[in-house]
C-alpha atoms as a PDB file:
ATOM      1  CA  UNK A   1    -141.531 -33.546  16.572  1.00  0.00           C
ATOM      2  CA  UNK A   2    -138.270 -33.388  17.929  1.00  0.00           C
ATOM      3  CA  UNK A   3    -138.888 -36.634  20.175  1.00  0.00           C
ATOM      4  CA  UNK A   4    -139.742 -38.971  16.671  1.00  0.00           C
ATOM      5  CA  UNK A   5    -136.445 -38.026  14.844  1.00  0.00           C
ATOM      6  CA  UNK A   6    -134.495 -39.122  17.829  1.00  0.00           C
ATOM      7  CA  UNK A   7    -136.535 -42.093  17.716  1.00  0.00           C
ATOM      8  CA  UNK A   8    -135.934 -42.242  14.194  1.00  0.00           C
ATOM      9  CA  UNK A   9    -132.329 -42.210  14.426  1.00  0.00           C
ATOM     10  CA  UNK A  10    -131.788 -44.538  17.318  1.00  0.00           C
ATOM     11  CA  UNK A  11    -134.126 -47.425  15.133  1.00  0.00           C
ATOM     12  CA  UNK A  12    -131.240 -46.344  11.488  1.00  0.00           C
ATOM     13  CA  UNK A  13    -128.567 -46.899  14.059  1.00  0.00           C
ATOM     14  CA  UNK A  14    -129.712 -50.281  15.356  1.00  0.00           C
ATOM     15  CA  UNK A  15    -129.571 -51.635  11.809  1.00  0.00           C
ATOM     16  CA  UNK A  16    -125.535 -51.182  11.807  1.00  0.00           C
ATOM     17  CA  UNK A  17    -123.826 -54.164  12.928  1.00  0.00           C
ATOM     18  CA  UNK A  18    -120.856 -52.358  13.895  1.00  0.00           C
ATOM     19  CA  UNK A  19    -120.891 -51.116  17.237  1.00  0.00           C
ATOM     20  CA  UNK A  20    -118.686 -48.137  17.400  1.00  0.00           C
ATOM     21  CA  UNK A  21    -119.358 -47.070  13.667  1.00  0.00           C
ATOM     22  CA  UNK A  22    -123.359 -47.518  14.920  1.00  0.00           C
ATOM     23  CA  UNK A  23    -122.402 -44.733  17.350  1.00  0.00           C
ATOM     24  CA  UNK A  24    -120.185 -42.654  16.063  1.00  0.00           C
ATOM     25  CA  UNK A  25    -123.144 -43.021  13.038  1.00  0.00           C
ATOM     26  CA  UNK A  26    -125.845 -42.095  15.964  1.00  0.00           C
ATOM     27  CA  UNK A  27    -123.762 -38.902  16.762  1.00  0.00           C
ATOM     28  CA  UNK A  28    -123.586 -37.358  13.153  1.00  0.00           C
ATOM     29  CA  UNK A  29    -127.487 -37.022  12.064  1.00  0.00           C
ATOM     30  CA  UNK A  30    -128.115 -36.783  16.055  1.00  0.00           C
ATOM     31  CA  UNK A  31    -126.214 -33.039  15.985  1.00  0.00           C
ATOM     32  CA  UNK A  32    -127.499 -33.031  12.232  1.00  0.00           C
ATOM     33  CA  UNK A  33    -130.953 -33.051  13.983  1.00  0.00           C
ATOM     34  CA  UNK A  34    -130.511 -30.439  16.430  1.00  0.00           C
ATOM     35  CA  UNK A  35    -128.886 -27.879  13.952  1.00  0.00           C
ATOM     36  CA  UNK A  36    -131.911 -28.158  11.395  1.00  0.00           C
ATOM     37  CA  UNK A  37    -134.584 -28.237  14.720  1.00  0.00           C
ATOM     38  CA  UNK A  38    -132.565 -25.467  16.730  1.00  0.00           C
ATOM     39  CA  UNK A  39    -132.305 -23.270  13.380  1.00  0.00           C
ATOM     40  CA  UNK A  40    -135.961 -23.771  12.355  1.00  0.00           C
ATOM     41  CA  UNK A  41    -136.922 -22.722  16.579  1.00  0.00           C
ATOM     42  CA  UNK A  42    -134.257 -19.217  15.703  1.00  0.00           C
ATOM     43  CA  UNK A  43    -136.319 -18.541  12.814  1.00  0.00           C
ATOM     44  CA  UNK A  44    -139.883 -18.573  15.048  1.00  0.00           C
ATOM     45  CA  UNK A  45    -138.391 -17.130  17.477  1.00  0.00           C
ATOM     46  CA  UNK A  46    -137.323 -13.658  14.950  1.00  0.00           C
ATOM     47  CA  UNK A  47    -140.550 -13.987  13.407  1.00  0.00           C
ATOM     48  CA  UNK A  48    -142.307 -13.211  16.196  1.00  0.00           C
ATOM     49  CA  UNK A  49    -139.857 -10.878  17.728  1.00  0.00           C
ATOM     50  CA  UNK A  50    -140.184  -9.095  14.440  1.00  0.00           C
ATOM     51  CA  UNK A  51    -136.260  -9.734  13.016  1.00  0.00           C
ATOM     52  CA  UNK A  52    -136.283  -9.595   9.705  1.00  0.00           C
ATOM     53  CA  UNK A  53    -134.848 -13.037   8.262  1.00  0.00           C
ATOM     54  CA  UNK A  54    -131.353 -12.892   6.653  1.00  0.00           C
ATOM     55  CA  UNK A  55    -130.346 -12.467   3.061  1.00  0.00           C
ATOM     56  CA  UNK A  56    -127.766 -13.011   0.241  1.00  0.00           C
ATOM     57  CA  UNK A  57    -124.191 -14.106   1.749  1.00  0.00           C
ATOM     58  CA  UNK A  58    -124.283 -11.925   4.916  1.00  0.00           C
ATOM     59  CA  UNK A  59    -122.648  -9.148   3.924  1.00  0.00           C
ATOM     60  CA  UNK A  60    -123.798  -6.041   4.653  1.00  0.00           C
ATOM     61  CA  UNK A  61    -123.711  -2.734   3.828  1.00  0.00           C
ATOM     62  CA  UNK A  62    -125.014  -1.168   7.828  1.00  0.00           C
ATOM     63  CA  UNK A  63    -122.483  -1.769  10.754  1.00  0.00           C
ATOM     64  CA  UNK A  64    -123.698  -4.083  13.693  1.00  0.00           C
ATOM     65  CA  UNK A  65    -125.583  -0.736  15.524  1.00  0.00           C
ATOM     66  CA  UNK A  66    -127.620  -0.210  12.222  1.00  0.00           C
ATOM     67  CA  UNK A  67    -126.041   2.813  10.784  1.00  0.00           C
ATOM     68  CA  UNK A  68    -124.266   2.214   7.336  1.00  0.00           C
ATOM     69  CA  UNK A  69    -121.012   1.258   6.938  1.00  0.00           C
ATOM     70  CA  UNK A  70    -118.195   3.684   5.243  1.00  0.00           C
ATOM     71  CA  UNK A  71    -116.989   2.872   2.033  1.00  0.00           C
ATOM     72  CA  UNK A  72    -114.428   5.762   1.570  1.00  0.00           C
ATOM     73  CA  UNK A  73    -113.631   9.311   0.975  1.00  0.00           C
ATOM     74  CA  UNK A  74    -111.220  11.510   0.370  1.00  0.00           C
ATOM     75  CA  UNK A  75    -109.714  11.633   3.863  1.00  0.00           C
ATOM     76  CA  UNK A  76    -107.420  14.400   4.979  1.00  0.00           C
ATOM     77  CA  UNK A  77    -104.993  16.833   3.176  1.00  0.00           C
ATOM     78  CA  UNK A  78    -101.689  17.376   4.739  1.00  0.00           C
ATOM     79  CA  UNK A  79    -101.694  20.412   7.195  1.00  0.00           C
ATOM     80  CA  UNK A  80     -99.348  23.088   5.922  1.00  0.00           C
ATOM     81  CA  UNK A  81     -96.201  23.661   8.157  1.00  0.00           C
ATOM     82  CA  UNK A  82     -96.796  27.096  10.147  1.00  0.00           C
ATOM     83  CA  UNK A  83     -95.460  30.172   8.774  1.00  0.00           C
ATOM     84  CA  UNK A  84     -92.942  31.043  11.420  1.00  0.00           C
ATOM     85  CA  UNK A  85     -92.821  35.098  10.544  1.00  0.00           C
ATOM     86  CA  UNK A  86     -96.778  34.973  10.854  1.00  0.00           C
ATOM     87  CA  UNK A  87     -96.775  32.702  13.863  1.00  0.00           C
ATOM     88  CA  UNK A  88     -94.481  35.463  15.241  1.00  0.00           C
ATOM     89  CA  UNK A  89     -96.489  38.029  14.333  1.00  0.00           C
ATOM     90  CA  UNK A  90     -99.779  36.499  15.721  1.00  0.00           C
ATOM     91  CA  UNK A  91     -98.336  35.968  19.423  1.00  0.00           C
ATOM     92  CA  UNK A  92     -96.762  39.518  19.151  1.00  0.00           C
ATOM     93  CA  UNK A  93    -100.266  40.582  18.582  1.00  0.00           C
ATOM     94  CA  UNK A  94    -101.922  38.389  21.156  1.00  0.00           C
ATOM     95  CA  UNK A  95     -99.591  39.042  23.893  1.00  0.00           C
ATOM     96  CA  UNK A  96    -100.197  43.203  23.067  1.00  0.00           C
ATOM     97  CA  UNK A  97    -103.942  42.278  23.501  1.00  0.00           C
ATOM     98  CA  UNK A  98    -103.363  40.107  26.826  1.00  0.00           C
ATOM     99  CA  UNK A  99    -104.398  37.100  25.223  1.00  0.00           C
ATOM    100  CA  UNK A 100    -101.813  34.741  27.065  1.00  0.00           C
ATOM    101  CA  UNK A 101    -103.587  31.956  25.568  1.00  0.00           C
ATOM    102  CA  UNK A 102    -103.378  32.643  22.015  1.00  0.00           C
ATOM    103  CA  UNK A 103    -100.209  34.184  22.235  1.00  0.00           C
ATOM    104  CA  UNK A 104     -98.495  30.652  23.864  1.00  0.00           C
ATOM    105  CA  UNK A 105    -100.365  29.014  21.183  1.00  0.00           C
ATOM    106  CA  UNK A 106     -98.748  30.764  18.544  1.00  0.00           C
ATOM    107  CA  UNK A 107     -95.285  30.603  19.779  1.00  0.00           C
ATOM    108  CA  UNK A 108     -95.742  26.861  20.214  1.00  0.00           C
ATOM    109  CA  UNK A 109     -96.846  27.016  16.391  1.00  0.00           C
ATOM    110  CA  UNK A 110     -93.845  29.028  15.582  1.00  0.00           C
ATOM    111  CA  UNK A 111     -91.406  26.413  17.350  1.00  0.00           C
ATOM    112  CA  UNK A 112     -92.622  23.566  15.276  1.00  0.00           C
ATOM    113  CA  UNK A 113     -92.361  25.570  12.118  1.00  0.00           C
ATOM    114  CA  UNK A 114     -88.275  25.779  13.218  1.00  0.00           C
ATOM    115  CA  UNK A 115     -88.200  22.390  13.870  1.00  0.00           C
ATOM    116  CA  UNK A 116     -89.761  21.145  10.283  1.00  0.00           C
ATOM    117  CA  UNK A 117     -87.135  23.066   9.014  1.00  0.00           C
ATOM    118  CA  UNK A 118     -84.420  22.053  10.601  1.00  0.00           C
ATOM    119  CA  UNK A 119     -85.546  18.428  10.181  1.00  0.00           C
ATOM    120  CA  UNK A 120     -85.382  19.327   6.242  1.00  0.00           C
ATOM    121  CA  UNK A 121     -81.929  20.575   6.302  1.00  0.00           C
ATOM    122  CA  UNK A 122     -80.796  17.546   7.669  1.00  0.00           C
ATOM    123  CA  UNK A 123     -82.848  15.149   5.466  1.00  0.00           C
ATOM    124  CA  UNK A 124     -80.740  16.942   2.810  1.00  0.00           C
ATOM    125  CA  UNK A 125     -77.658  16.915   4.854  1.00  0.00           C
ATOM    126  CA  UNK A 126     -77.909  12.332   4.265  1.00  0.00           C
ATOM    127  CA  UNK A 127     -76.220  10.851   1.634  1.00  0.00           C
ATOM    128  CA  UNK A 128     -77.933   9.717  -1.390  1.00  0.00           C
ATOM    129  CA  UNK A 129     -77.146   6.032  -1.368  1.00  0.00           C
ATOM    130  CA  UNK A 130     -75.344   3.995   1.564  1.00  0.00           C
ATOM    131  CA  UNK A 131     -73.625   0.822   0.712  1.00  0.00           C
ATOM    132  CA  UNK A 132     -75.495   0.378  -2.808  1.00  0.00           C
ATOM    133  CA  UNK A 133     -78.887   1.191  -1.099  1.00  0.00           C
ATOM    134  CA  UNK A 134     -80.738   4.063  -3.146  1.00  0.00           C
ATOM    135  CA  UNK A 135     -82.718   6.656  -1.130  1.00  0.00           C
ATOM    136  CA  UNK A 136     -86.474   6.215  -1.083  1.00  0.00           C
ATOM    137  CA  UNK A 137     -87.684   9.816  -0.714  1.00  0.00           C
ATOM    138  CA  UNK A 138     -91.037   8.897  -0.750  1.00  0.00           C
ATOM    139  CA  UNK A 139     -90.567   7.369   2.800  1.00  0.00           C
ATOM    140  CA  UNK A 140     -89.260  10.534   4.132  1.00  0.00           C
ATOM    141  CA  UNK A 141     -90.949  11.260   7.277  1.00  0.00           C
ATOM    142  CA  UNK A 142     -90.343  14.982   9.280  1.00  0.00           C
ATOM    143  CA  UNK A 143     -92.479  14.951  12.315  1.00  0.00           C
ATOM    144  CA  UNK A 144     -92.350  17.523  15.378  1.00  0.00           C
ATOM    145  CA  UNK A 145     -95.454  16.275  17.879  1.00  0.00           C
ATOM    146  CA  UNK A 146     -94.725  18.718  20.749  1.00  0.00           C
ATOM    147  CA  UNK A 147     -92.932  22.203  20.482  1.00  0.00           C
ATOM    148  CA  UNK A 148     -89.744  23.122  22.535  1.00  0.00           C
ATOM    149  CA  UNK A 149     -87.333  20.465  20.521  1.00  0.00           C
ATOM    150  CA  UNK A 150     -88.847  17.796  22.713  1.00  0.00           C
ATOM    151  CA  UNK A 151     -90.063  15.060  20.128  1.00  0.00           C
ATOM    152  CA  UNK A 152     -88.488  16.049  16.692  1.00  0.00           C
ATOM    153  CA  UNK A 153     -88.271  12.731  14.384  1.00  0.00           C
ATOM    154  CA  UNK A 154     -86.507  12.678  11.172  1.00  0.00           C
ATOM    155  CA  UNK A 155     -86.844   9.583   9.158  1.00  0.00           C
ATOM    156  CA  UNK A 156     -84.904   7.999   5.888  1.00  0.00           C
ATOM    157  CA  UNK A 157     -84.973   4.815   4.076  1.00  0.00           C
ATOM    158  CA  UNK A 158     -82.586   3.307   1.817  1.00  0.00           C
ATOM    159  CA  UNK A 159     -83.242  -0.041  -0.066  1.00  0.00           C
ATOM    160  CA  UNK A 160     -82.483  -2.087  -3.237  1.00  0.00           C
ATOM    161  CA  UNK A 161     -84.564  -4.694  -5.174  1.00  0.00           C
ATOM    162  CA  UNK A 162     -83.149  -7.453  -2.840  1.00  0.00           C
ATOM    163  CA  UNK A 163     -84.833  -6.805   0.369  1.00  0.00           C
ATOM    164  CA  UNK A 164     -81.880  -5.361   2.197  1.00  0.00           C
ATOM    165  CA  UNK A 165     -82.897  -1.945   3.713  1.00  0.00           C
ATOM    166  CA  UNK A 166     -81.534   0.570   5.966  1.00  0.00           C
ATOM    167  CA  UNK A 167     -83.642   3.042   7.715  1.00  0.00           C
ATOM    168  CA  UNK A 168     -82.129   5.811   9.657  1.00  0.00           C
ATOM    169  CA  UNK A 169     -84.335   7.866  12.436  1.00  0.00           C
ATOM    170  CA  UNK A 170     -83.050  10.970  13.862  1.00  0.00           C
ATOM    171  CA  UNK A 171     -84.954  12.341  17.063  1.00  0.00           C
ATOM    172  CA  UNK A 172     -84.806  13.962  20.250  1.00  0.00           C
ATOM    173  CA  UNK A 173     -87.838  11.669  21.084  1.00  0.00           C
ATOM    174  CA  UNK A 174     -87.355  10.087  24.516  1.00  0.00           C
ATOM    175  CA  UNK A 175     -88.138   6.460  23.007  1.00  0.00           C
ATOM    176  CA  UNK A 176     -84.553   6.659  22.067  1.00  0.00           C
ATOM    177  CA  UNK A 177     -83.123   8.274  24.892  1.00  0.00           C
ATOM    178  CA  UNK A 178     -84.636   5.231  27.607  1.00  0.00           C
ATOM    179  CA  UNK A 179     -83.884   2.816  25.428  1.00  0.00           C
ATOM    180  CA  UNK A 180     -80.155   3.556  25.373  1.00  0.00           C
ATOM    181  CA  UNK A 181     -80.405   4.170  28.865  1.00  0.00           C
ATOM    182  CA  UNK A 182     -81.590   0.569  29.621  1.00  0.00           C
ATOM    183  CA  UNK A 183     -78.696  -0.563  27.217  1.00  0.00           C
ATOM    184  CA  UNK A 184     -75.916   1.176  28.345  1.00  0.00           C
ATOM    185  CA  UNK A 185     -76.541   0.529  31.996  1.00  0.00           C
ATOM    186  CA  UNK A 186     -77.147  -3.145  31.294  1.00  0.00           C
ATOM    187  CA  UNK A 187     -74.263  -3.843  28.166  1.00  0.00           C
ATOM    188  CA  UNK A 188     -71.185  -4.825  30.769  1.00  0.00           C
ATOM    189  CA  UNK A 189     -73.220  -7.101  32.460  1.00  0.00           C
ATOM    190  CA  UNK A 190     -74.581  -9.104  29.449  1.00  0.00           C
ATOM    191  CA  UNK A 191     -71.002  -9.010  28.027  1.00  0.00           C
ATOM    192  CA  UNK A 192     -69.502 -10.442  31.244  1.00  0.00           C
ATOM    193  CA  UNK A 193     -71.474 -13.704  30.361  1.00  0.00           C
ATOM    194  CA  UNK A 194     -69.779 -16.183  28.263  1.00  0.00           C
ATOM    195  CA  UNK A 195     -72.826 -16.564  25.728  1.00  0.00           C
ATOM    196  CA  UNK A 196     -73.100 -15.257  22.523  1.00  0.00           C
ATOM    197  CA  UNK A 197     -73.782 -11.726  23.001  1.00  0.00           C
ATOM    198  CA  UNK A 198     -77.253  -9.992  20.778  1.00  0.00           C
ATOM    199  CA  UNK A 199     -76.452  -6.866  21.970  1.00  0.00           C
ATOM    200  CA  UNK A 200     -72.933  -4.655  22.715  1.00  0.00           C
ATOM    201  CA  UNK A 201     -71.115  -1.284  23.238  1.00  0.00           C
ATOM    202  CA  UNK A 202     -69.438  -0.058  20.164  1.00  0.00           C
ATOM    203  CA  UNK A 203     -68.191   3.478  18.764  1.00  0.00           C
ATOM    204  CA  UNK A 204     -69.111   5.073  15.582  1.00  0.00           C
ATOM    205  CA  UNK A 205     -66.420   7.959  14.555  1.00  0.00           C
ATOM    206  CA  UNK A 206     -65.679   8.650  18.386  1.00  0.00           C
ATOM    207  CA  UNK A 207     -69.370   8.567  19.432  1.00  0.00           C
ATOM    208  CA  UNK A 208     -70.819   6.202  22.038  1.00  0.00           C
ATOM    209  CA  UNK A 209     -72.974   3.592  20.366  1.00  0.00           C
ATOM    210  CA  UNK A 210     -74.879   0.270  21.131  1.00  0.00           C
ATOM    211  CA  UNK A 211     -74.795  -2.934  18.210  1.00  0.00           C
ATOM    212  CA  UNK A 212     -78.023  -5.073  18.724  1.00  0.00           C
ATOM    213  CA  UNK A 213     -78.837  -7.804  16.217  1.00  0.00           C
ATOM    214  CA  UNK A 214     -82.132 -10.055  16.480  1.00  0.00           C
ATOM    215  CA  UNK A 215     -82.965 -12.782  14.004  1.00  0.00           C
ATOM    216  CA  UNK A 216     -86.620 -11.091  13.126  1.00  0.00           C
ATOM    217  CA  UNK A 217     -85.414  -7.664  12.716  1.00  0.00           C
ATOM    218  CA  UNK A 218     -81.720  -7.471  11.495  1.00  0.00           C
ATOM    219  CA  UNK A 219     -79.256  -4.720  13.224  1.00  0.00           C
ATOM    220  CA  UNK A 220     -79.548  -1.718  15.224  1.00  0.00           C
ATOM    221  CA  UNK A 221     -77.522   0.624  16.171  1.00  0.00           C
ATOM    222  CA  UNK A 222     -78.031   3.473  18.295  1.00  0.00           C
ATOM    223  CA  UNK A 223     -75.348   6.220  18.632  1.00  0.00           C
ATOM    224  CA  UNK A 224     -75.951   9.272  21.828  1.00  0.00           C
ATOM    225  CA  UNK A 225     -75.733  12.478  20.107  1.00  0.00           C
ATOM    226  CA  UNK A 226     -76.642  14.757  23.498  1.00  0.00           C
ATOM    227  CA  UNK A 227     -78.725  14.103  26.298  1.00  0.00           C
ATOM    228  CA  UNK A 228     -81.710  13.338  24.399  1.00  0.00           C
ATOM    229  CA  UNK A 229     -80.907  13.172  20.916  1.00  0.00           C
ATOM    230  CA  UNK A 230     -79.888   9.559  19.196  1.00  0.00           C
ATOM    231  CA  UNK A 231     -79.526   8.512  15.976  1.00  0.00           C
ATOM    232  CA  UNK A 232     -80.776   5.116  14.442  1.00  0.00           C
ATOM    233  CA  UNK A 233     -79.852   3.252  12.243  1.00  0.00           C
ATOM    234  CA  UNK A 234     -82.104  -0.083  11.206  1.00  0.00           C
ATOM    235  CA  UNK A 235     -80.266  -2.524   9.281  1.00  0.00           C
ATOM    236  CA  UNK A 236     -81.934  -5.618   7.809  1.00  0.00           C
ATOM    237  CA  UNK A 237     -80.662  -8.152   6.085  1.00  0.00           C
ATOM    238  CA  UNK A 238     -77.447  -6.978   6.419  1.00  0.00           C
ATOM    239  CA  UNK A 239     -74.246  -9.832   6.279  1.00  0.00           C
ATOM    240  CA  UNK A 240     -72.613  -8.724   9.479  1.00  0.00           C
ATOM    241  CA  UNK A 241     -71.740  -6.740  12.613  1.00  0.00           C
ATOM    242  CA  UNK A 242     -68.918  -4.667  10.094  1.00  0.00           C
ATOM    243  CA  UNK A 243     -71.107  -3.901   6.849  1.00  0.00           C
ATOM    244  CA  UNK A 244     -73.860  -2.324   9.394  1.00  0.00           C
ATOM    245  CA  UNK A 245     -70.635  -0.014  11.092  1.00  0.00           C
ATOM    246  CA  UNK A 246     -69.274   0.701   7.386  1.00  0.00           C
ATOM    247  CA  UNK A 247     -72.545   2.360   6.629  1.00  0.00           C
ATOM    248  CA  UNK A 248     -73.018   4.088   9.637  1.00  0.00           C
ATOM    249  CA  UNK A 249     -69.485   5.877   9.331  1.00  0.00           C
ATOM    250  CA  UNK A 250     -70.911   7.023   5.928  1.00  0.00           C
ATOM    251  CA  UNK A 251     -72.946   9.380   7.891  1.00  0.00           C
ATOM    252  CA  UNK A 252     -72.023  13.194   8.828  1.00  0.00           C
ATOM    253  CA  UNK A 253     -72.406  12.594  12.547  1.00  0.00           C
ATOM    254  CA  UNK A 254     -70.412  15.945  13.718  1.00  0.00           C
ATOM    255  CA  UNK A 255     -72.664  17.470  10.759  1.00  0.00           C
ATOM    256  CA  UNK A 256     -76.204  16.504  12.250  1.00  0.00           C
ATOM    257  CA  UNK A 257     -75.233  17.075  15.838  1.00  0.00           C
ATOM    258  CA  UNK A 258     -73.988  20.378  14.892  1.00  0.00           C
ATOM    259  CA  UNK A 259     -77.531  21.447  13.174  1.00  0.00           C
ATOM    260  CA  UNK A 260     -78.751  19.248  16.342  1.00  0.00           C
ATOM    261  CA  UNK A 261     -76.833  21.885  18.698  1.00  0.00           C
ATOM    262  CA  UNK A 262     -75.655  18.890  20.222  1.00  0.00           C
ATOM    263  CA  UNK A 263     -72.217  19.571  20.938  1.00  0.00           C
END
């Protein structure tokens, strides 16, 4: 069958004068041919492999393996912050009983129940607008991942209806603390070179600080708070190096270090 409409197709194709548009003719109902054969060989081939034959648009409602496919829920609640008193309590307890285990676990629970805490105080500790920007609480972010003061994150935005933003993180995470690192080590030599600079050492009310500014993402500046702590400050769409520094020195930096015990 397949051998007569190729035989077909090479007599239409004679009949066109033309020689390239005869084959470049030849070409479309050849591949024509071979999608309508090859599809018409798939569906003998599922029929007797016992594949059901498709329906509707394709979509469907199982995943590739066959099981269904999720449509939703209700997904999680947010996990209350530990109770430091009754984390306290518990390990007291624990460690009485020799449970080592439970009683580490509960101190570890009590530790990030200090550092929620503390990352509240200093969310309230920020000013309510910065350089017109209004404070969009509902971005608010207080997030301690490991105990012991090791990854503590506070985060902040401020915004207005003309897509200039500044977002401020607060963290001991160590993120921040290598990518200063690389900066600071690397800053004099990049400044030595007589092209335009994207990144540079700076001070923000005596504090050590780096200025970076890329097209895509706007300013950032990074001020060294301790040995691991660092405050962030994001600044897009900001009009220059100055404007992003007046905003910073809005900030209580002595304030937040102090509640840091960075000093």
């Amino acid at each position: 069958m397949k051998k007569v409409l190729y035989l077909l197709c090479f007599l239409i194709a004679l009949t066109v004068t033309n020689t390239a548009s005869s084959q470049g003719f030849f070409k479309k109902i050849k591949d024509k041919v071979n999608k309508t054969v090859d599809k018409a060989v798939d569906k003998e081939v599922d029929k007797k492999v016992g594949i059901p034959p498709e329906t509707g648009s394709g979509n469907s409602n199982s995943g590739t393996s066959g099981n269904p496919s999720n449509k939703g829920g209700g997904g999680l609640s947010n996990t209350t912050p530990p109770d430091v008193k009754a984390q306290m309590a518990e390990a007291e307890t624990a460690h009485a009983a020799k449970n080592y285990s439970d009683a580490r676990y509960s101190l570890q629970q009590a530790l990030m129940g200090v550092e929620l805490q503390l990352g509240r105080q200093i969310l309230k500790s920020l000013p309510a607008s910065v350089d017109a920007l209004n404070v969009d609480t509902a971005q608010d972010i207080v997030m301690s991942t490991q105990w012991g003061w090791s990854n503590l994150n506070i985060h902040r935005v401020w915004k207005n209806n003309a897509d200039k933003q500044l977002t401020i993180t607060i963290g001991n995470a160590g993120i921040y603390a290598g990518l200063a690192a690389l900066y600071f080590s690397n800053a004099g030599m990049i400044e030595a070179n007589g092209a335009k600079q994207n990144f540079k050492q700076v001070r923000v009310k005596g504090n050590k600080a780096i200025i970076q500014y890329e097209d895509s993402k706007g300013y950032t500046l990074i001020v060294s708070i301790g040995q691991a702590s660092m405050i962030v400050w994001e600044c897009i769409n900001f009009a220059n190096e100055q404007e992003v520094m007046t905003a910073a020195n809005t900030f209580d930096i002595d304030g937040i270090k102090k509640m840091l015990g960075e000093q």
